[in-house]
C-alpha atoms as a PDB file:
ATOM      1  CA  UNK A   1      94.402  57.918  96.372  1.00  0.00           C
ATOM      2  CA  UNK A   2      92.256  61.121  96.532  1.00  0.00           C
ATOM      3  CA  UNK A   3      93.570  62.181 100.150  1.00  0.00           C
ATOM      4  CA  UNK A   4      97.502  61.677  98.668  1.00  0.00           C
ATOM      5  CA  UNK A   5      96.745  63.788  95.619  1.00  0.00           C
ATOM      6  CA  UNK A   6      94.988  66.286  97.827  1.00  0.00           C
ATOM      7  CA  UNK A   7      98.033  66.526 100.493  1.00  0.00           C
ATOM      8  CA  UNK A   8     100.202  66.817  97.379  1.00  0.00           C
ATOM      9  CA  UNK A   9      98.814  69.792  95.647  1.00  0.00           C
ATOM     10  CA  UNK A  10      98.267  71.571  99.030  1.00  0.00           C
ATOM     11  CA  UNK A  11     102.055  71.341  99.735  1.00  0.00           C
ATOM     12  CA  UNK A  12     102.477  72.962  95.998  1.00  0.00           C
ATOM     13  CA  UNK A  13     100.128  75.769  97.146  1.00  0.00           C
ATOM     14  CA  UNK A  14     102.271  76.648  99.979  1.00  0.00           C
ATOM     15  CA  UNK A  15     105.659  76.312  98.669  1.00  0.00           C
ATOM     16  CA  UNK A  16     104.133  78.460  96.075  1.00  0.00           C
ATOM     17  CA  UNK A  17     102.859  80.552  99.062  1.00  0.00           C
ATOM     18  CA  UNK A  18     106.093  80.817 100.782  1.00  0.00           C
ATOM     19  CA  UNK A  19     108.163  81.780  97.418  1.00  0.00           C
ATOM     20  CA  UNK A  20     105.773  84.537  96.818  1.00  0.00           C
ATOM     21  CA  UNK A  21     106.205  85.669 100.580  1.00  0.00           C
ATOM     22  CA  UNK A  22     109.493  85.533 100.334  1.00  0.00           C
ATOM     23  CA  UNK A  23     110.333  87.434  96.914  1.00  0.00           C
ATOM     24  CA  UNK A  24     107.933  90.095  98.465  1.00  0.00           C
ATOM     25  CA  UNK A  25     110.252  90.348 101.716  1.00  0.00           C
ATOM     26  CA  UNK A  26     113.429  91.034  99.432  1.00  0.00           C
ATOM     27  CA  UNK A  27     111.323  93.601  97.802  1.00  0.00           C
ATOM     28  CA  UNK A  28     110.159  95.359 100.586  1.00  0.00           C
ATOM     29  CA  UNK A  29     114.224  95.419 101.684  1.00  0.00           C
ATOM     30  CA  UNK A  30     115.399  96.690  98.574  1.00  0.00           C
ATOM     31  CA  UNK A  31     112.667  98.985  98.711  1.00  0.00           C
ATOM     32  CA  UNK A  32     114.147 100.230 102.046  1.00  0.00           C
ATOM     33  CA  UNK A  33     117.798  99.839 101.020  1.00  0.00           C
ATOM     34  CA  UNK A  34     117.024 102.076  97.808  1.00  0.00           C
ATOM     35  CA  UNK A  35     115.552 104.614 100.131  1.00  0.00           C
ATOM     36  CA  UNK A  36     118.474 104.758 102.427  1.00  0.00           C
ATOM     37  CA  UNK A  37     121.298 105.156  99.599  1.00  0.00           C
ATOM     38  CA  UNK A  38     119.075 108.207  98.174  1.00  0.00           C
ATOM     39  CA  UNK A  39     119.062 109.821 101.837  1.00  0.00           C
ATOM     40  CA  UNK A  40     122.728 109.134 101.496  1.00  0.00           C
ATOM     41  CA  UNK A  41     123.085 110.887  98.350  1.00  0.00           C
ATOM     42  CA  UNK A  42     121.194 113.859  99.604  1.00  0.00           C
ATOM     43  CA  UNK A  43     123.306 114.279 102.826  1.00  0.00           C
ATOM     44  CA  UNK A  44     126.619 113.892 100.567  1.00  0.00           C
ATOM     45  CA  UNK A  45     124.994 116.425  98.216  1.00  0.00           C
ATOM     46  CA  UNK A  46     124.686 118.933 100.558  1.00  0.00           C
ATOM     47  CA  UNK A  47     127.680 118.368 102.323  1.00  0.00           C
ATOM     48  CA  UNK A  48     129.328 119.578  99.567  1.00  0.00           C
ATOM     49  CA  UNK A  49     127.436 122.493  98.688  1.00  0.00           C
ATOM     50  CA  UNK A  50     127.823 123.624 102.289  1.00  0.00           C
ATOM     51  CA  UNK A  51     131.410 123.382 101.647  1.00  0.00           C
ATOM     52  CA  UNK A  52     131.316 125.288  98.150  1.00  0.00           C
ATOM     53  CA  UNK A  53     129.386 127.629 100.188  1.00  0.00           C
ATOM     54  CA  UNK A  54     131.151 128.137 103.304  1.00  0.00           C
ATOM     55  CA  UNK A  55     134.278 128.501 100.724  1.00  0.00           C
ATOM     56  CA  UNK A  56     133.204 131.361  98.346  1.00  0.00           C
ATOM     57  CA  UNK A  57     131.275 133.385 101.729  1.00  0.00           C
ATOM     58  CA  UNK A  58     135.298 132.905 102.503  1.00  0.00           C
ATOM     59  CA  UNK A  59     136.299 133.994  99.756  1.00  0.00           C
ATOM     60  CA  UNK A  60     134.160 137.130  99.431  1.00  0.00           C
ATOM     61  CA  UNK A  61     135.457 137.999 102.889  1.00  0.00           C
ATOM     62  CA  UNK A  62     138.690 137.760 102.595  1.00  0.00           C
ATOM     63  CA  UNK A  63     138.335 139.656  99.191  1.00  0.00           C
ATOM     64  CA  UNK A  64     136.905 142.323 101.352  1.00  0.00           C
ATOM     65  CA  UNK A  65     139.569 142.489 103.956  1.00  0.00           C
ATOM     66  CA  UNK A  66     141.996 142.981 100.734  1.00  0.00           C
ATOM     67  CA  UNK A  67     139.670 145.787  99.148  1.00  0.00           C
ATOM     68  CA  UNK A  68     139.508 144.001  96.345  1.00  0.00           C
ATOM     69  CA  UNK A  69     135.214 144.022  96.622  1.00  0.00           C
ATOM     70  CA  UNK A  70     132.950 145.690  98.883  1.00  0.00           C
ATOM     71  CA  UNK A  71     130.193 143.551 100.513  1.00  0.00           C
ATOM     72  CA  UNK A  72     127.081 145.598 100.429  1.00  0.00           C
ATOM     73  CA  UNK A  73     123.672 144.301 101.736  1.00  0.00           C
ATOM     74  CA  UNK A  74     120.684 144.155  99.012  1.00  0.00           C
ATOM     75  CA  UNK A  75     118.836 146.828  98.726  1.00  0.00           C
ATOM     76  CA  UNK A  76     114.479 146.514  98.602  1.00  0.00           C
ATOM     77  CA  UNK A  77     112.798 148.451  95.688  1.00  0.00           C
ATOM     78  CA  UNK A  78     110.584 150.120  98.742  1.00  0.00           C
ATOM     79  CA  UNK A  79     114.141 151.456  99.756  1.00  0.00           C
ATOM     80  CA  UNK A  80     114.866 152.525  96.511  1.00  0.00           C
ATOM     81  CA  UNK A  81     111.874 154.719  95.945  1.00  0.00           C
ATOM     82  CA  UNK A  82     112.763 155.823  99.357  1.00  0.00           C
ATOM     83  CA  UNK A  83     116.077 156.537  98.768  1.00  0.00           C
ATOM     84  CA  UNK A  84     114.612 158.408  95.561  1.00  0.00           C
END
């Protein structure tokens, strides 16, 4: 009677063992998958601020090709004084 009642709880322990194992392996992968979508994000993210970029630089140049603005380069403070 005590070796059956010994076997028994032993096989609780590791079912118990092997649930915990397991809910920590889906953890760890949503860990992982969580990480992935927010690389995702980023890369979409600037994707599209390359391509609001990319669009006003063509903007500004074609703007300038027009006459419509002048594209100057900024000027230091050193070059200022300089300049002064």
């Amino acid at each position: 009677m005590l070796m059956d009642d010994l076997l028994g709880n032993s096989w609780l322990v590791v079912a118990a063992m092997i649930a915990a194992s397991i809910l920590a392996i889906l953890y760890m992968v949503s860990i992982a998958i969580r990480g992935q979508m927010h690389a995702h994000d980023l890369q979409v993210s600037v994707a599209r601020l390359q391509q609001q970029y990319h669009a006003r630089i063509r903007a500004m140049q074609e703007a300038a090709q027009l006459g419509e603005v002048e594209l100057v380069s900024p000027i230091d403070e050193q070059e200022e004084k300089k300049a002064a």
